[in-house]
N, C-alpha and C. Protein backbone atom coordinates (compact mmCIF):
# COMPACT_ATOMS: atom_id res chain seq x y z
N UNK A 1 132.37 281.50 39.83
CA UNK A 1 133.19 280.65 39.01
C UNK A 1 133.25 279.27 39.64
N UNK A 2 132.52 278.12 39.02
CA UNK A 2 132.86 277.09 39.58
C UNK A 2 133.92 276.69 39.53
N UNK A 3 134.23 275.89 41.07
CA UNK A 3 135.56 275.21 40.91
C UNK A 3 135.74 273.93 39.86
N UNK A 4 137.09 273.52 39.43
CA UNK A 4 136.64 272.29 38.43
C UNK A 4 137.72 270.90 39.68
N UNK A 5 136.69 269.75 39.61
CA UNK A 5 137.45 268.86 40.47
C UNK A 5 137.85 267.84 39.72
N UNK A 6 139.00 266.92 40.31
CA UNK A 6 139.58 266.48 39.18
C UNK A 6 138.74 264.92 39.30
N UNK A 7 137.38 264.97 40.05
CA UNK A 7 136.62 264.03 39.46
C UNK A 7 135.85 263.97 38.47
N UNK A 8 135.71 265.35 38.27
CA UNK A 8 134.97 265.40 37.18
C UNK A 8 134.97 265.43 35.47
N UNK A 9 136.24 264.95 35.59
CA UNK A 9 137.03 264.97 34.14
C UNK A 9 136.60 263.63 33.46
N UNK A 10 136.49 263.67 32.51
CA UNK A 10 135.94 261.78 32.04
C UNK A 10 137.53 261.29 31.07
N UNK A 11 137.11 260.22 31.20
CA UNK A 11 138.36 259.45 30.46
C UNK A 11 138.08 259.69 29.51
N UNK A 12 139.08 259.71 28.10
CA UNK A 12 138.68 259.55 26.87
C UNK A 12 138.45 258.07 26.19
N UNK A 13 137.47 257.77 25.41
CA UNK A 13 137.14 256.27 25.09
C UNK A 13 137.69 256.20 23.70
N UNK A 14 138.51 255.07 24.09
CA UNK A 14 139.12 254.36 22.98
C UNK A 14 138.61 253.24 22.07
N UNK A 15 137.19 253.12 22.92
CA UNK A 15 136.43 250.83 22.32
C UNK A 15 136.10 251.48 20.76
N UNK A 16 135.95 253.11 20.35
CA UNK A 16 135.30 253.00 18.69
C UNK A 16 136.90 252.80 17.61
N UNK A 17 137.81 253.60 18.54
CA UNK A 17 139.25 253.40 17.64
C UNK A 17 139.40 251.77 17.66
N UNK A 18 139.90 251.23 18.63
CA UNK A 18 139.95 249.85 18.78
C UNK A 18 138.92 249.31 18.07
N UNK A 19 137.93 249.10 18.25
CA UNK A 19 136.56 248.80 17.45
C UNK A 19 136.60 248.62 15.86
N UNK A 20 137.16 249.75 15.48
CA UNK A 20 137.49 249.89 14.22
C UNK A 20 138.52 249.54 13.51
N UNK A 21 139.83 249.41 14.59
CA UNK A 21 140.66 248.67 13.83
C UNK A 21 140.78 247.27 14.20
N UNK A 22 140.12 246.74 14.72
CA UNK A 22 139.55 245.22 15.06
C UNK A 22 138.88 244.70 14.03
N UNK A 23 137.66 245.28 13.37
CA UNK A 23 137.34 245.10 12.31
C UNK A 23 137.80 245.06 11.10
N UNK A 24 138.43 245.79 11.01
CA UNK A 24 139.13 246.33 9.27
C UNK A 24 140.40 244.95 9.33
N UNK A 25 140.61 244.83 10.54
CA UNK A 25 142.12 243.32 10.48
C UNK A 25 141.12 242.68 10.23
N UNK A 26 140.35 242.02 11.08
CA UNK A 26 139.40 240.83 10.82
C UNK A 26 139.16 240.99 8.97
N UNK A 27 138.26 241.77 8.90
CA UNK A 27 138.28 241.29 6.65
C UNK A 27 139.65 240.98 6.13
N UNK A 28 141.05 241.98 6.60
CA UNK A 28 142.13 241.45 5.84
C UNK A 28 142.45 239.90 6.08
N UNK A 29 142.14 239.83 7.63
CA UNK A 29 142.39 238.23 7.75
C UNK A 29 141.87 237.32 7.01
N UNK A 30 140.34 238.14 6.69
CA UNK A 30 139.59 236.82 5.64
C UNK A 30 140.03 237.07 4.65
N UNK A 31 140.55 237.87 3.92
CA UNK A 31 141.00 238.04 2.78
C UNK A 31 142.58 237.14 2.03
N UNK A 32 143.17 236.82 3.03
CA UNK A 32 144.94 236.73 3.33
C UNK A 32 144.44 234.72 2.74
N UNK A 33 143.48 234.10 3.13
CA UNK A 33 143.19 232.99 2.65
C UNK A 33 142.71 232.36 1.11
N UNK A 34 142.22 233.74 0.87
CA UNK A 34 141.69 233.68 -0.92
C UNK A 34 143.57 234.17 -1.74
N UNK A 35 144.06 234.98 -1.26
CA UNK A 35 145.41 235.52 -1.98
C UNK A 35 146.23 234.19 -1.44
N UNK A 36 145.89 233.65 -0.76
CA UNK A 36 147.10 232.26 -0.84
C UNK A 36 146.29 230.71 -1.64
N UNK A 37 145.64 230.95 -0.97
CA UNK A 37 145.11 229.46 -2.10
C UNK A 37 143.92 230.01 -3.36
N UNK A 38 143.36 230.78 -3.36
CA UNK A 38 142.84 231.43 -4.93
C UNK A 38 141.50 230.83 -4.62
N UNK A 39 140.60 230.90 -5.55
CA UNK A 39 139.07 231.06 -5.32
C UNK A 39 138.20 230.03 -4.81
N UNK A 40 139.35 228.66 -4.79
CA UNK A 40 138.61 227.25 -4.52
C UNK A 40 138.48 227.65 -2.91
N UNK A 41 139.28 228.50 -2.21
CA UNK A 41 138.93 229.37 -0.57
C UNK A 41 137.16 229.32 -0.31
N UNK A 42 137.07 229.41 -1.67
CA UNK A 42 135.52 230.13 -1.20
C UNK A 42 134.24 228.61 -1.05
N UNK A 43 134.92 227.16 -1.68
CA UNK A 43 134.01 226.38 -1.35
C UNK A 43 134.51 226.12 0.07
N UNK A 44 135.25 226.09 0.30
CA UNK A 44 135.82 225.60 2.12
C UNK A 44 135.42 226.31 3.05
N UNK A 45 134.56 227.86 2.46
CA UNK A 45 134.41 228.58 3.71
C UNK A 45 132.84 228.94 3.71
N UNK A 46 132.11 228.05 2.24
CA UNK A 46 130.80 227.60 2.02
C UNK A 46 129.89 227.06 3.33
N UNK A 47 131.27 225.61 3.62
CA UNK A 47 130.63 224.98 4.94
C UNK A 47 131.37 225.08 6.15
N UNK A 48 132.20 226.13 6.73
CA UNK A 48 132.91 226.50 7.66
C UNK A 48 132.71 227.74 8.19
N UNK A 49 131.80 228.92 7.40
CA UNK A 49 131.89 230.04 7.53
C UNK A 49 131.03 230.88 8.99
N UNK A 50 130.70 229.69 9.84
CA UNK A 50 130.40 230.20 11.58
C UNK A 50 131.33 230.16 12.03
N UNK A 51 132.31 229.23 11.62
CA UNK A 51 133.43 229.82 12.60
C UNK A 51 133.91 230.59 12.52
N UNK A 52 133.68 231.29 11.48
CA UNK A 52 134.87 232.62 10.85
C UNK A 52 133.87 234.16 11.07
N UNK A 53 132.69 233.71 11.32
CA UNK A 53 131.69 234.32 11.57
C UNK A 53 131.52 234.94 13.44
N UNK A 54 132.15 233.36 13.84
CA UNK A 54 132.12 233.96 15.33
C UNK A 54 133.54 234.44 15.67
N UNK A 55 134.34 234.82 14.47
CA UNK A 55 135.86 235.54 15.00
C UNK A 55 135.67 236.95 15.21
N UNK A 56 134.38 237.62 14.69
CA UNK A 56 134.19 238.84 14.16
C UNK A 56 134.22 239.81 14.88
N UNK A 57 133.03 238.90 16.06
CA UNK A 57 133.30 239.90 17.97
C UNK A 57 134.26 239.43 18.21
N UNK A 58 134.66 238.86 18.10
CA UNK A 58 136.00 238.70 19.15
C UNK A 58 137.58 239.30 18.70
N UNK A 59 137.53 239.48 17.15
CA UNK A 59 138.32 240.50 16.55
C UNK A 59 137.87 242.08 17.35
N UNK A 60 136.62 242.49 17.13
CA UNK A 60 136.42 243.79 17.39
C UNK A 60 137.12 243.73 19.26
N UNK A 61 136.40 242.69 19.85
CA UNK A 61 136.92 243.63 21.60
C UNK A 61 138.63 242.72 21.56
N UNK A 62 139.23 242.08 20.75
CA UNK A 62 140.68 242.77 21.26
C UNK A 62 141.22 244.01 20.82
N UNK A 63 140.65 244.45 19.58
CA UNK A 63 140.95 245.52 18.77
C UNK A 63 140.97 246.47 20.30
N UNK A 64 139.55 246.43 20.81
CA UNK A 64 139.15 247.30 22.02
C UNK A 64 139.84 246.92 23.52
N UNK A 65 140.58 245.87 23.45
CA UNK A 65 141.59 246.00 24.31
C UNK A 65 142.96 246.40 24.13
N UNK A 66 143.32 245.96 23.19
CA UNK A 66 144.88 246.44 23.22
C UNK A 66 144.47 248.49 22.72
N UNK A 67 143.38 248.88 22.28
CA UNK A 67 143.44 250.40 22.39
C UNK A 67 143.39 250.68 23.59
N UNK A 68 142.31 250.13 25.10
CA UNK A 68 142.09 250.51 26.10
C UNK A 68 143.79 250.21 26.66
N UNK A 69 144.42 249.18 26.47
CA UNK A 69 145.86 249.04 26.67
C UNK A 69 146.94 249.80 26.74
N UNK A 70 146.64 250.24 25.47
CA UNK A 70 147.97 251.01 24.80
C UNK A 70 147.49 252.66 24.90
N UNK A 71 146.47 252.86 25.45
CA UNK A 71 145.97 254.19 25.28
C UNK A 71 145.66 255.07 24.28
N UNK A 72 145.22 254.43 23.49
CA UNK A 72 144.97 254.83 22.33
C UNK A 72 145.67 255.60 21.30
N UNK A 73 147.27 254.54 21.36
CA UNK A 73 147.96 254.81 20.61
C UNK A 73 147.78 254.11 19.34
N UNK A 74 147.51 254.49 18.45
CA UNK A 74 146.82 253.69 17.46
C UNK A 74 147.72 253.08 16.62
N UNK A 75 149.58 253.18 16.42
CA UNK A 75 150.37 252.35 15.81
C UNK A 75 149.91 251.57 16.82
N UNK A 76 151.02 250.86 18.14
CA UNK A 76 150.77 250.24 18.18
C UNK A 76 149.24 249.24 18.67
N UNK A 77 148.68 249.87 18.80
CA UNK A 77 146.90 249.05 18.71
C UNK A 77 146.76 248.23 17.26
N UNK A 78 147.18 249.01 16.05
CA UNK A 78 147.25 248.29 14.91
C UNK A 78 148.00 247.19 14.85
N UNK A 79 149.44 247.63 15.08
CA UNK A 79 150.44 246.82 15.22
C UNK A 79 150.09 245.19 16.16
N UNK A 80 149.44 244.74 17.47
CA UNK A 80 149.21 244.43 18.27
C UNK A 80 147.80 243.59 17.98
N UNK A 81 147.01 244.59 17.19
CA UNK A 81 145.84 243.57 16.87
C UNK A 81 146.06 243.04 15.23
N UNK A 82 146.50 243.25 14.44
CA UNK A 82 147.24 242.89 13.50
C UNK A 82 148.01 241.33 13.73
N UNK A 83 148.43 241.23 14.36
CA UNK A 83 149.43 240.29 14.83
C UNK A 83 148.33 239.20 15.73
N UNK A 84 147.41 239.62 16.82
CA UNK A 84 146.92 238.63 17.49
C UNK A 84 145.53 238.32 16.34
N UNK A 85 144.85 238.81 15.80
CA UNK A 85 143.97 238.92 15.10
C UNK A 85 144.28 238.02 13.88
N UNK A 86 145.34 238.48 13.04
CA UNK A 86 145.58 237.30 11.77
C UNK A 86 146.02 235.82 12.49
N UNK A 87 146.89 236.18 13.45
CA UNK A 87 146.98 234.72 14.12
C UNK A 87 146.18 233.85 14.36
N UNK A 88 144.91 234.28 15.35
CA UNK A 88 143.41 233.71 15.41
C UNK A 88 142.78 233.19 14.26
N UNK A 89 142.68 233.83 13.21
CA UNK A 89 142.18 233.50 11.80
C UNK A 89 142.91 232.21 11.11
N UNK A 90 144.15 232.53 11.36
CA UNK A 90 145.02 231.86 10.26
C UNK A 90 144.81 230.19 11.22
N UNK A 91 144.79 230.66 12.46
CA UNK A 91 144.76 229.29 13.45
C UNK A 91 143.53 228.27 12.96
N UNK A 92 142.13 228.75 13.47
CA UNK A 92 141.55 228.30 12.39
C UNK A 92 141.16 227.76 11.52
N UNK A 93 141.30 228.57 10.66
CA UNK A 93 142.00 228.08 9.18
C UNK A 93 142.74 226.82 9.03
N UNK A 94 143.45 226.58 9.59
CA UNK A 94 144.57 225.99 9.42
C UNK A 94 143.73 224.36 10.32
N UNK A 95 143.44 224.70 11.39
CA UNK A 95 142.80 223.35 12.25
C UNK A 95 141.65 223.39 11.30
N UNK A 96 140.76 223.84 10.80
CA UNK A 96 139.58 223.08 10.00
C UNK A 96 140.17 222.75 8.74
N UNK A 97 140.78 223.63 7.77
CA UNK A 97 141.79 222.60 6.90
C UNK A 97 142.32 221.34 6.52
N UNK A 98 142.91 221.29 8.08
CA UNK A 98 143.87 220.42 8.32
C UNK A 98 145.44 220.50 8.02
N UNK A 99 145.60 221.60 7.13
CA UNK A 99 146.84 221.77 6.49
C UNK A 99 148.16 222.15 7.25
C-alpha cells in the first residue's frame, strides 16, 4: 500500500473559472455602452475598437486573479471582477469619448 505524502496532492486550478468569468464581464462591459447611448456606439467603436480589443486579455487574467484570490469562490470572483472589469471599460470609454 503506498504511502500518500502530502506533497503529492496538486492544487486545484481556478485560471478556467476565472478565465471564464473574465470573459463573459468583458462582452457585458461592451455591451453596457450600446444600452446607454444606442447604436450611434457602434460608429465610435468603428475607429477605437484596439483599445477595447486589448481589454480582452487583460479582462480574462484578472478574472484569473481574483479566482486564484478568492479561491475559487465564484460569488465573490464574479462579484470582484464585475466591478474592476466594467470599471476598466467604462474608463476608457469615457477618456476616448471625452465625455
Amino acid at each position: 500500500m503506498p504511502a500518500t505524502d502530502s506533497t503529492d496532492t496538486e492544487d486545484p486550478s481556478y485560471s478556467m473559472q476565472g478565465g471564464f468569468i473574465g470573459f463573459v464581464f468583458y462582452w457585458l462591459a461592451f455591451a453596457i455602452p450600446f444600452l446607454v447611448y444606442g447604436s450611434n456606439t457602434l460608429f465610435f467603436l468603428l475607429y477605437t475598437w484596439p483599445f477595447f480589443l486589448a481589454l480582452m486579455p487583460v479582462s480574462v487574467l484578472i478574472g484569473i486573479a481574483f479566482s486564484m484570490f478568492f479561491g475559487g469562490v465564484w460569488f465573490k470572483t464574479s462579484l470582484a471582477s464585475a466591478i474592476c472589469i466594467i470599471g476598466m471599460f467604462w474608463t476608457v470609454f469615457s477618456f476616448l469619448s471625452g465625455w
